[in-house]
Protein backbone atom coordinates (compact mmCIF):
# COMPACT_ATOMS: atom_id res chain seq x y z
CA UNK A 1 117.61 97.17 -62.86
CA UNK A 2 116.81 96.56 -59.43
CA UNK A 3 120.75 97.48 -58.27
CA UNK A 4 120.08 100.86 -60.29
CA UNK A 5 116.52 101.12 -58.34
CA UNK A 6 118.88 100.88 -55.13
CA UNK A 7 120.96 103.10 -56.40
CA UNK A 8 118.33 106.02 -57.14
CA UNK A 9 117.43 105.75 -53.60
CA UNK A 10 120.27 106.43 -52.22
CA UNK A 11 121.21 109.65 -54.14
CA UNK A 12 121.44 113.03 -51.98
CA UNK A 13 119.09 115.81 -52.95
CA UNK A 14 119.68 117.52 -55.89
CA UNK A 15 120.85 114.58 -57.96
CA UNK A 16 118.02 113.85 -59.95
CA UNK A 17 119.35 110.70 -62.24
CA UNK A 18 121.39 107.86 -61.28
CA UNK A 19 124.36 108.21 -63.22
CA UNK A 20 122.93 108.60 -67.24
CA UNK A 21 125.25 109.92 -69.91
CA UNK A 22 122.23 111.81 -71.86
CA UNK A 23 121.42 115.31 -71.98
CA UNK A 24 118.25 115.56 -70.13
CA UNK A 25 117.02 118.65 -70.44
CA UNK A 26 115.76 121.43 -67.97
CA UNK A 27 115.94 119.95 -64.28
CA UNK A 28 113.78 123.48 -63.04
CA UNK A 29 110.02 122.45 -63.05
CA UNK A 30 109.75 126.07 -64.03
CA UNK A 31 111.79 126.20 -67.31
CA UNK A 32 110.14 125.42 -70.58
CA UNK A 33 109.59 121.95 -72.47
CA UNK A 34 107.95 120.63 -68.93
CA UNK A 35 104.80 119.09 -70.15
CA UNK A 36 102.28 119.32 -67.35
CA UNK A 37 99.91 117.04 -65.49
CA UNK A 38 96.31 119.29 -64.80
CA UNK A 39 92.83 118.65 -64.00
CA UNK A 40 91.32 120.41 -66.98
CA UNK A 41 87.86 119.49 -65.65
CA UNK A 42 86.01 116.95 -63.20
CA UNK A 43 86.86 113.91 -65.50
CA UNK A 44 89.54 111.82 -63.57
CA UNK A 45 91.96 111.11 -66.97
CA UNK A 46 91.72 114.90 -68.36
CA UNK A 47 95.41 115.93 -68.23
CA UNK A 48 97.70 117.42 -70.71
CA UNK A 49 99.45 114.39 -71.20
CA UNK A 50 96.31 112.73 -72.24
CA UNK A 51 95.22 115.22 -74.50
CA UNK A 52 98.92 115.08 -76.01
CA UNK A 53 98.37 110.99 -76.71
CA UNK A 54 94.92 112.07 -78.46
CA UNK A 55 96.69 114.82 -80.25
CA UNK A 56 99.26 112.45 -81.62
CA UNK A 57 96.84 109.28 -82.57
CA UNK A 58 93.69 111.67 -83.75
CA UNK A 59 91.35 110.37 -80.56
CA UNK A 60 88.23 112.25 -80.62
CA UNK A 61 87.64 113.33 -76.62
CA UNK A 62 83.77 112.77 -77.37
CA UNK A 63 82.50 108.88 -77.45
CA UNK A 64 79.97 108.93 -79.99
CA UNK A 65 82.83 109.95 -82.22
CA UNK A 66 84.96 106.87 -81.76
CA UNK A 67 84.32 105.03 -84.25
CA UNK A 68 84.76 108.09 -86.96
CA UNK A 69 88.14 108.67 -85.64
CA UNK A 70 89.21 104.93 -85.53
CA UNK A 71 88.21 104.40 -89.38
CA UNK A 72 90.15 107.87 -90.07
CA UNK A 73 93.02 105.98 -88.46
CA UNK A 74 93.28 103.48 -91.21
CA UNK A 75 94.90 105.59 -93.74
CA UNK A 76 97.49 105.75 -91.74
CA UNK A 77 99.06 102.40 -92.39
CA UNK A 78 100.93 103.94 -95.57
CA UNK A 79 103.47 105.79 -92.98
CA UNK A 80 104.17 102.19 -91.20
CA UNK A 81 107.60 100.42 -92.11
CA UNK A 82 107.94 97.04 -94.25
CA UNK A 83 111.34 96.46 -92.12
CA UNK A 84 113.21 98.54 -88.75
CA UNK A 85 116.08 98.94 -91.36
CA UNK A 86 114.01 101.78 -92.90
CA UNK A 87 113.16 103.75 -89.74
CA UNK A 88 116.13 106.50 -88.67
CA UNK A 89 117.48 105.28 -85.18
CA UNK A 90 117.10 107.61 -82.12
CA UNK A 91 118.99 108.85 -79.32
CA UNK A 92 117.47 108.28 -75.62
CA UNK A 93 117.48 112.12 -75.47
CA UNK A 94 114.98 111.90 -78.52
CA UNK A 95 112.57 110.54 -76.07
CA UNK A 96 112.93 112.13 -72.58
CA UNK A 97 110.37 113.81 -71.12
CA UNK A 98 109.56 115.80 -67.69
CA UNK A 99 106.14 116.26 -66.39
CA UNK A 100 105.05 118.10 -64.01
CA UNK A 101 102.49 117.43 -61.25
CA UNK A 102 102.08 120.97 -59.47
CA UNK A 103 100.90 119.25 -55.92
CA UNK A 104 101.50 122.38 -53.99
CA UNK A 105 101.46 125.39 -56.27
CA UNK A 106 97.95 124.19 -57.64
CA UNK A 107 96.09 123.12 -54.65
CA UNK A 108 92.84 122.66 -56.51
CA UNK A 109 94.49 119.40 -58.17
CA UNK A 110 95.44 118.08 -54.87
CA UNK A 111 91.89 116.61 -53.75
CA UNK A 112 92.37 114.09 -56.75
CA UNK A 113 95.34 112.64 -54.88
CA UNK A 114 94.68 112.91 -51.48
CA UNK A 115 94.01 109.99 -49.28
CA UNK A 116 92.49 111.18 -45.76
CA UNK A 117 95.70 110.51 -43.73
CA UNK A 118 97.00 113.74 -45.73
CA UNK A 119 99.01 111.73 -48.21
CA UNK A 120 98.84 110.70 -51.76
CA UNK A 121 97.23 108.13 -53.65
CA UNK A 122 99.24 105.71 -55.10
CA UNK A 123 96.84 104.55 -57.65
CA UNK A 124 96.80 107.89 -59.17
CA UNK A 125 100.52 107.77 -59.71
CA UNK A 126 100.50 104.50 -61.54
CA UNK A 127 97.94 106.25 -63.96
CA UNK A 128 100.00 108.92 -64.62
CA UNK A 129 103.13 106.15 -64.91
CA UNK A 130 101.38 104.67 -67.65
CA UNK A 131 100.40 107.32 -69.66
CA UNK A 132 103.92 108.97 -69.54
CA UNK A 133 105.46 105.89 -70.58
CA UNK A 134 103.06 105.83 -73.51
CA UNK A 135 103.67 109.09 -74.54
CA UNK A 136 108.05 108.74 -74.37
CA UNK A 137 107.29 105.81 -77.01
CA UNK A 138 105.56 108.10 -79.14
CA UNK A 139 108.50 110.62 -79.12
CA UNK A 140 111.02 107.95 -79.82
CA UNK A 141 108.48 106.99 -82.99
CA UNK A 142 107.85 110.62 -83.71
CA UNK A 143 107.43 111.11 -87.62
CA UNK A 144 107.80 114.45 -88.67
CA UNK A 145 106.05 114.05 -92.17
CA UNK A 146 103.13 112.69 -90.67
CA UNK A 147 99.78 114.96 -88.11
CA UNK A 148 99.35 111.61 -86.59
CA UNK A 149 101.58 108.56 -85.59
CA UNK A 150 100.42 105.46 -87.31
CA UNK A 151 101.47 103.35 -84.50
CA UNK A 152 99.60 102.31 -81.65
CA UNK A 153 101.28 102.22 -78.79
CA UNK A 154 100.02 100.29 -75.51
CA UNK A 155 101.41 99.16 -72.12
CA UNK A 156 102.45 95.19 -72.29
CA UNK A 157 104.16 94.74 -68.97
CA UNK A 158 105.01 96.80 -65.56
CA UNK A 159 108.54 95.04 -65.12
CA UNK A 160 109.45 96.78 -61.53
CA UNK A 161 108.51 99.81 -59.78
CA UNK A 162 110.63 100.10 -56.85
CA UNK A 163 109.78 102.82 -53.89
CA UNK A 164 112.56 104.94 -52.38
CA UNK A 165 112.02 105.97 -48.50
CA UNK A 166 110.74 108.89 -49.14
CA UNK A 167 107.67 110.95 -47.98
CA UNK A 168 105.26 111.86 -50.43
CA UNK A 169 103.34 115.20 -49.18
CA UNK A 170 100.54 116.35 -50.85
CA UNK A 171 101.24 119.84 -50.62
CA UNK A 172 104.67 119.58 -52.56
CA UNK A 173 104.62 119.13 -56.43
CA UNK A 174 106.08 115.98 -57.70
CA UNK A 175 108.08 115.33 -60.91
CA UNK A 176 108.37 112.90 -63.25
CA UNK A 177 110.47 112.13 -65.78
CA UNK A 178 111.72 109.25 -68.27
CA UNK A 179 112.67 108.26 -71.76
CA UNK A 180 113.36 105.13 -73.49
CA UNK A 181 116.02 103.04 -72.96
CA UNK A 182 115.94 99.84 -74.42
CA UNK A 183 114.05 98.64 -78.09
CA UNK A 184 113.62 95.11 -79.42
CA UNK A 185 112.07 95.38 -83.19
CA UNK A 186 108.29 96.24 -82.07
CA UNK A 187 108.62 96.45 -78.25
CA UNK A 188 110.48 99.07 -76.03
CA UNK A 189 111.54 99.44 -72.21
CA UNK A 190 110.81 103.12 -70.97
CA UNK A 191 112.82 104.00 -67.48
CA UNK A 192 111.19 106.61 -65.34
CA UNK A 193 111.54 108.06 -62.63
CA UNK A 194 109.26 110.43 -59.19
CA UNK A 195 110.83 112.98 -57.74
CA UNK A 196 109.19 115.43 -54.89
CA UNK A 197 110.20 118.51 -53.98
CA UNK A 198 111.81 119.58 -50.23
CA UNK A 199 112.94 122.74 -49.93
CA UNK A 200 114.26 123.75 -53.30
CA UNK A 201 115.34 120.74 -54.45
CA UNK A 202 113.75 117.43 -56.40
CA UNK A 203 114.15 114.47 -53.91
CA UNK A 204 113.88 110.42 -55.21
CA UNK A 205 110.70 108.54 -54.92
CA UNK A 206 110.56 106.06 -57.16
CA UNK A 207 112.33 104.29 -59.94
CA UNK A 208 110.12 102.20 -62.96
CA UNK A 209 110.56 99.91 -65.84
CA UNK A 210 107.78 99.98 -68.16
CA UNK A 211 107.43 97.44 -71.61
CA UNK A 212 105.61 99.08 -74.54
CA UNK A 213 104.87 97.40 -77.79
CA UNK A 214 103.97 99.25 -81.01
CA UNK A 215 100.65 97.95 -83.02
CA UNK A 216 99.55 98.98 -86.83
CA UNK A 217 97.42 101.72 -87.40
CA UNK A 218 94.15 99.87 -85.81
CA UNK A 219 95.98 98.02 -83.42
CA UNK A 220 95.44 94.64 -84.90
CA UNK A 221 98.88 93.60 -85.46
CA UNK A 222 102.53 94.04 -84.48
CA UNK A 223 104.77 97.47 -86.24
CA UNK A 224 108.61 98.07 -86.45
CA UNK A 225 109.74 100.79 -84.44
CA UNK A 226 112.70 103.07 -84.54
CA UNK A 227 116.25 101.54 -83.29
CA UNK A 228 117.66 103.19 -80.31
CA UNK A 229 121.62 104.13 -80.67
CA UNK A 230 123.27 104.40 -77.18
CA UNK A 231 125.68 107.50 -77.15
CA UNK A 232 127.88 106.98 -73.76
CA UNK A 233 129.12 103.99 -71.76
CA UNK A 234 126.67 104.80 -69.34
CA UNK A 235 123.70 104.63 -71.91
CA UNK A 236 125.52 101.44 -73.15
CA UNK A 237 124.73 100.40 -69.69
CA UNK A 238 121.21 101.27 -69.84
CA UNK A 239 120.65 99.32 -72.86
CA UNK A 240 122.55 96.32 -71.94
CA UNK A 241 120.49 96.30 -68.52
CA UNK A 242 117.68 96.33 -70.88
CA UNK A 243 118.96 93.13 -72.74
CA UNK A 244 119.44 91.22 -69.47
CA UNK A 245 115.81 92.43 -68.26
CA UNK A 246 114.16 90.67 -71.39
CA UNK A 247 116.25 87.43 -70.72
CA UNK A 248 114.99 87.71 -66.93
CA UNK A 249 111.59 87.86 -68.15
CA UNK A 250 111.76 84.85 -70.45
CA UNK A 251 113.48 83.02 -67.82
CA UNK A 252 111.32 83.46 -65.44
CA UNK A 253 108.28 82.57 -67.94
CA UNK A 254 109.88 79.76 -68.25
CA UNK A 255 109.84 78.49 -65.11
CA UNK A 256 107.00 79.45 -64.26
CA UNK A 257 104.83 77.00 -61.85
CA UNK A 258 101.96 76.86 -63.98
CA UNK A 259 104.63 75.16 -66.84
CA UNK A 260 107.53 73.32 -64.14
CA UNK A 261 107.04 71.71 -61.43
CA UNK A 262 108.37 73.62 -57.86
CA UNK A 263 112.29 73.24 -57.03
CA UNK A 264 113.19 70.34 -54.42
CA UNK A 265 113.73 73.60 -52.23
CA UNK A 266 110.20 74.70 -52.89
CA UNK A 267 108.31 71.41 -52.53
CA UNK A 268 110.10 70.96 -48.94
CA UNK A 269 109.21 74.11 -47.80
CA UNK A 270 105.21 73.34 -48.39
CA UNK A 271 105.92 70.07 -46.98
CA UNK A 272 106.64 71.38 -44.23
CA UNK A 273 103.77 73.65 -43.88
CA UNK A 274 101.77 70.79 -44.72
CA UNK A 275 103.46 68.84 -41.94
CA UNK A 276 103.19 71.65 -39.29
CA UNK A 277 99.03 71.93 -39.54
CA UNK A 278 98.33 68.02 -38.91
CA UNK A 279 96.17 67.24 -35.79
CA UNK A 280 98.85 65.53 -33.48
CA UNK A 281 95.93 64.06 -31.84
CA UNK A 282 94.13 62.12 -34.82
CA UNK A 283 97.31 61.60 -36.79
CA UNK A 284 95.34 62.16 -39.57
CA UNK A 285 96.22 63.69 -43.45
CA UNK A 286 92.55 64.60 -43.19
CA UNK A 287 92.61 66.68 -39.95
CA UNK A 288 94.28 70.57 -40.19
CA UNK A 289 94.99 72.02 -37.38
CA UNK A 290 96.06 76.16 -38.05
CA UNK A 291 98.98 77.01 -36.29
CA UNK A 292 99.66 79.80 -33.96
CA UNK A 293 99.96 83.21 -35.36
CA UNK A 294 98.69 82.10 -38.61
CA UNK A 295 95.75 83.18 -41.14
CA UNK A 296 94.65 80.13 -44.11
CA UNK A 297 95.27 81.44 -47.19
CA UNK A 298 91.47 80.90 -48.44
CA UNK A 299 90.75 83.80 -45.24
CA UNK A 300 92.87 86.59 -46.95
CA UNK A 301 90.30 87.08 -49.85
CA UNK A 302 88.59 90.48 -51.15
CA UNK A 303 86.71 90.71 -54.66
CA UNK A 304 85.01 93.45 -56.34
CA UNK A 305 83.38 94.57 -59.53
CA UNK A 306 83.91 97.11 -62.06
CA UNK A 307 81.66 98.33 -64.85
CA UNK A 308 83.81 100.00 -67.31
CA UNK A 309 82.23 102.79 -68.59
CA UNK A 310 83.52 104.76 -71.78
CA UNK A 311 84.77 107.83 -68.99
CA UNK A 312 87.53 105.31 -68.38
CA UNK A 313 88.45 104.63 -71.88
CA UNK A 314 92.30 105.14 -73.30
CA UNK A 315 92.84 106.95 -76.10
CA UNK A 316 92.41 103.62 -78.38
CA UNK A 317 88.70 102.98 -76.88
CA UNK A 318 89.76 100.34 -74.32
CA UNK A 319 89.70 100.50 -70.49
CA UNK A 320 93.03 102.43 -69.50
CA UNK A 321 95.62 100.04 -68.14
CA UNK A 322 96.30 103.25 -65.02
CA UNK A 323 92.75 102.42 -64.15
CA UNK A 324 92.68 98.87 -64.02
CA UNK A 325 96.38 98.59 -61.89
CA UNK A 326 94.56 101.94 -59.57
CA UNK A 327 91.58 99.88 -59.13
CA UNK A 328 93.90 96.58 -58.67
CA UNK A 329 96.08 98.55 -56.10
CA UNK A 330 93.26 99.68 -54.25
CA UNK A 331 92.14 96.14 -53.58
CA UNK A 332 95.26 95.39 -53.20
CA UNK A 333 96.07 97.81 -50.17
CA UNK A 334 92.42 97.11 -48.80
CA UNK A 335 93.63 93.29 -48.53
CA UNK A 336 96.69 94.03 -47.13
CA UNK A 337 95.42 96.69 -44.39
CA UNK A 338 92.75 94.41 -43.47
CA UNK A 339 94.87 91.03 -43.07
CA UNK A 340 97.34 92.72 -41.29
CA UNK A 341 95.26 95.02 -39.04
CA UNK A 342 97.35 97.94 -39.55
CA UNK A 343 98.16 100.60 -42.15
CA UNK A 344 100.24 99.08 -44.75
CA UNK A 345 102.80 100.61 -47.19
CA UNK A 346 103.16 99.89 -50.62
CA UNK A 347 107.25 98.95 -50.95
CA UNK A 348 107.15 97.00 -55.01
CA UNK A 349 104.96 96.55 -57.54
CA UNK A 350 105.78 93.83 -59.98
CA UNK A 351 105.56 91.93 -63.09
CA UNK A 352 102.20 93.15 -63.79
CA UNK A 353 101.23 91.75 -67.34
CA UNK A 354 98.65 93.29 -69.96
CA UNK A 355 97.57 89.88 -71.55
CA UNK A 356 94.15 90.83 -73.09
CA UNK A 357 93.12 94.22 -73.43
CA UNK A 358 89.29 95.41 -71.34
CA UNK A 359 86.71 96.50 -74.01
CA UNK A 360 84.59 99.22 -72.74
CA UNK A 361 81.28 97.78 -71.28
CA UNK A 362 82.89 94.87 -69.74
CA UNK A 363 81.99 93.76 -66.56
CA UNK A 364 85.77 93.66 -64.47
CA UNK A 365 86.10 91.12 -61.69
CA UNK A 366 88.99 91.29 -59.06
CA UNK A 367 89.93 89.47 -57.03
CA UNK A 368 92.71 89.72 -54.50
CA UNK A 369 94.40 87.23 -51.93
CA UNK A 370 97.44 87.33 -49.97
CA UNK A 371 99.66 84.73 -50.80
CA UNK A 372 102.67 85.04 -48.95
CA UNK A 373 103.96 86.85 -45.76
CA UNK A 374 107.34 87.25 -43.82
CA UNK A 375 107.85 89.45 -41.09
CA UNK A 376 106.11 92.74 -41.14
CA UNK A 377 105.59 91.96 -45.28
CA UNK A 378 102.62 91.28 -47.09
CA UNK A 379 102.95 90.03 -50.78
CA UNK A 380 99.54 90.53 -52.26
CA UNK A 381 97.93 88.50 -55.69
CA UNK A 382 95.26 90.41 -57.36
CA UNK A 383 93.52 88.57 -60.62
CA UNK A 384 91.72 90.05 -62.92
CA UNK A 385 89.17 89.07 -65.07
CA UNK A 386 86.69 90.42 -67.53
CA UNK A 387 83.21 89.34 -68.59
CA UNK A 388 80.74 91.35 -71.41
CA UNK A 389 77.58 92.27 -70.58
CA UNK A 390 75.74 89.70 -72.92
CA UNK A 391 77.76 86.42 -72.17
CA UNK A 392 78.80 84.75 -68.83
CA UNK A 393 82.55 83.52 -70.28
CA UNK A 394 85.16 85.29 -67.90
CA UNK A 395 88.75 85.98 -69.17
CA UNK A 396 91.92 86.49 -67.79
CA UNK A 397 92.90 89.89 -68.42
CA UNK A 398 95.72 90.63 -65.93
CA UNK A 399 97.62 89.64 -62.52
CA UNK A 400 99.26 91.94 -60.34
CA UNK A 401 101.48 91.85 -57.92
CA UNK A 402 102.31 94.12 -54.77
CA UNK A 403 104.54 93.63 -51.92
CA UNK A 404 103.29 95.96 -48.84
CA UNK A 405 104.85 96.48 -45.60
CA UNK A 406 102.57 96.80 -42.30
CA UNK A 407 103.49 98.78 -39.60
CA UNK A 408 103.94 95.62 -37.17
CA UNK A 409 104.79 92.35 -37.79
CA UNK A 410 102.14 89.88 -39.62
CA UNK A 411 100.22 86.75 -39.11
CA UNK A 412 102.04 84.07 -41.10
CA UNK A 413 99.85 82.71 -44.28
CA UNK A 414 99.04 78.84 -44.66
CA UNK A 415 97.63 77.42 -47.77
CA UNK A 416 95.66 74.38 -47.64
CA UNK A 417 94.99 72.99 -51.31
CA UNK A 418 97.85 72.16 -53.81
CA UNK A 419 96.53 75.30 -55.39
CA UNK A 420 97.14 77.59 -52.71
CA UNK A 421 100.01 76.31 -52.22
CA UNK A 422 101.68 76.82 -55.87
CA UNK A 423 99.81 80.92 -54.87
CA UNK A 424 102.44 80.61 -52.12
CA UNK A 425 105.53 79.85 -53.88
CA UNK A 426 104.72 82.31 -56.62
CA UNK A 427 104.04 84.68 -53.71
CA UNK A 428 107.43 83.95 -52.01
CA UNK A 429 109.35 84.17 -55.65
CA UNK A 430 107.93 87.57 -56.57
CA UNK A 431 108.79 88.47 -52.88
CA UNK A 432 112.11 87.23 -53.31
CA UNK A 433 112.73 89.22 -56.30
CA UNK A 434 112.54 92.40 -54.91
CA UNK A 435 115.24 94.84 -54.94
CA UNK A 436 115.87 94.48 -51.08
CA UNK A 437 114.24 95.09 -47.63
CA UNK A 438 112.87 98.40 -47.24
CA UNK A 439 113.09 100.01 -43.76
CA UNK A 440 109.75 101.47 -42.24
CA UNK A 441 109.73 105.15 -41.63
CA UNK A 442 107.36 107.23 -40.41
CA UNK A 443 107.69 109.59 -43.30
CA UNK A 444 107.52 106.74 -45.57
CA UNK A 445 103.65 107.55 -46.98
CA UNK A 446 102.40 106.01 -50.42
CA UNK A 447 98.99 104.92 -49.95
CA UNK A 448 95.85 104.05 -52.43
């Protein structure tokens, strides 16, 4: 996946896809079928692709009706399948979609997006990310006999997004568009893709991998969802990618430091860190001396909290995953700009996992770090955790992770405890992981 992220980055204008052997419907923003992305009113998450997800799962758009529409939803569970055998299989045209995010021929959207160096907010495009990739799994699951799709479908992992070099104006309207291309027996991996327009043509910004898993009616258990059927060797591809994707993910689980200990490669590089802050004077394991050039790791800290109010609420009554990896960016770039004294730019995002879902009314604690740098790079940790209003308990909800680029080169980051020091190495392997370096341009814009 993160070859075919290269890829997409390097395609000329006017070649919107990288290679796909679908049909994928209009490529003119103007022609119909183009869902699109509008401000319907002063509530942030009011978009037609939002009201489409409440259209399809019977949300009510008023709070005090929540709970109505959630029982209603129980009746549903007669449309689920006992097995995947009995669901029809799709085609990954089935499920693609285009939206439409009219930047510069609506400029009273724009302000929503805008950052004040002119550019747009990144946070706002991983909202819209996630709420497109919810709404391709619903038109892979579409079931024409029934109003309302019995599944619930939610966000379990942000595998990759990968940034292409490319400006993002806010005066030009932006694209996106996706399907699914991968599905296990309740999960599925959506592919999607940014594209901006210059002159008269859609131009590359970003290529993402997003994991979906299907829930019964309430959302209390797992549900089969439709096989996918690739049609070409190139969807073949797609699908086989997606095989090798999940095994990457387990893998990596697997190894995880929190399970295995670090490589001999790992625990001689903190050695060596260890080594290079000792007091040559006292010769002392005690005495840490920071060397040149160099920030400890417990310095590179910013926290805030989040009251999650019902305005932020998907269409399932929980806190929308867009808002908490927005607010998580946010920190995120605040971290990075502020370690590194300069404006940074966000290059990955990855492995982002959902692992407990925010009720609305929590109290949301985040807290980010920077736990690895090289060069003009800044690899950035953000944890999140979630507390109710009546008891003190906090839980794990998510972790994110975002690799920046600063416009000059960096201090280098020291840890000083064991634990900081495993932050590092998980730092340095998501860092590793990414799809390559990225080359700093001054047209190369994507900010909170």
């Amino acid at each position: 996946m993160r070859r075919a992220a290269l890829r997409l980055c390097a395609l000329g204008k006017g070649q919107l896809t990288p290679g796909r052997g679908l049909t994928q419907g209009p490529q003119n923003p103007k022609k119909q079928g183009i869902f699109h992305i509008h401000e319907a009113c002063s509530s942030i998450h009011v978009n037609h692709v939002r009201d489409k997800l409440r259209e399809i799962v019977g949300a009510s758009t008023n709070w005090r009706d929540h709970v109505k529409a959630m029982e209603e939803r129980k009746l549903l569970h007669s449309f689920l399948a006992k097995s995947q055998d009995g669901l029809p299989p799709r085609r990954m045209k089935d499920s693609y979609i285009e939206v439409l995010l009219p930047l510069g021929s609506e400029p009273e959207l724009r302000e929503k997006y805008l950052t004040v160096q002119n550019t747009v907010r990144f946070g706002r495009i991983l909202e819209d990310l996630d709420s497109l990739g919810v709404l391709i799994c619903y038109m892979h699951n579409k079931i024409h006999s029934a109003k309302m799709s019995p599944l619930s479908i939610v966000t379990a992992l942000v595998d990759k997004i990968d940034m292409c070099k490319k400006s993002l104006s806010p005066e030009q309207d932006i694209k996106f568009s996706g399907h699914v291309s991968w599905v296990g027996k309740t999960s599925m991996e959506v592919k999607m893709q940014m594209f901006q327009l210059h002159g008269d043509e859609f131009c590359p910004v970003l290529d993402a991998t997003f994991v979906m898993v299907a829930r019964d009616s309430e959302n209390k258990g797992p549900a089969f969802v439709n096989p996918l059927i690739p049609e070409s060797p190139e969807e073949e591809e797609l699908f086989r990618q997606g095989e090798l994707n999940k095994g990457r993910r387990i893998a990596f689980s697997s190894t995880s430091l929190l399970k295995m200990a670090p490589s001999a490669e790992e625990r001689t590089t903190i050695h060596e860190m260890f080594l290079s802050t000792l007091d040559p004077k006292t010769i002392s394991f005690r005495s840490r001396v920071l060397p040149s050039n160099a920030v400890w790791m417990e310095n590179s800290k910013l926290k805030s909290l989040e009251i999650c109010h019902p305005q932020e609420r998907n269409i399932f009554n929980r806190i929308f995953g867009g808002f908490l990896m927005r607010k998580a960016y946010e920190l995120a770039w605040a971290t990075a700009c502020s370690f590194g004294g300069s404006r940074p730019f966000v290059v990955a995002v990855d492995d982002i996992m959902f692992q407990k879902p925010v009720e609305v009314g929590s109290l949301l604690f985040l807290s980010s770090q920077v736990c690895f740098t090289q060069n003009n790079y800044i690899q950035v940790r953000v944890h999140s955790e979630v507390a109710s209003l009546q008891e003190k308990q906090h839980t794990t909800t998510n972790v994110f992770h975002f690799t920046f680029m600063s416009e000059k080169e960096v201090p280098l980051i020291f840890p000083k405890t064991y634990g900081e020091s495993m932050l590092y190495l998980d730092g340095q392997r998501h860092f590793n992981s990414m799809s390559g370096p990225a080359t700093l341009r001054k047209d190369y814009l994507v900010e909170p």
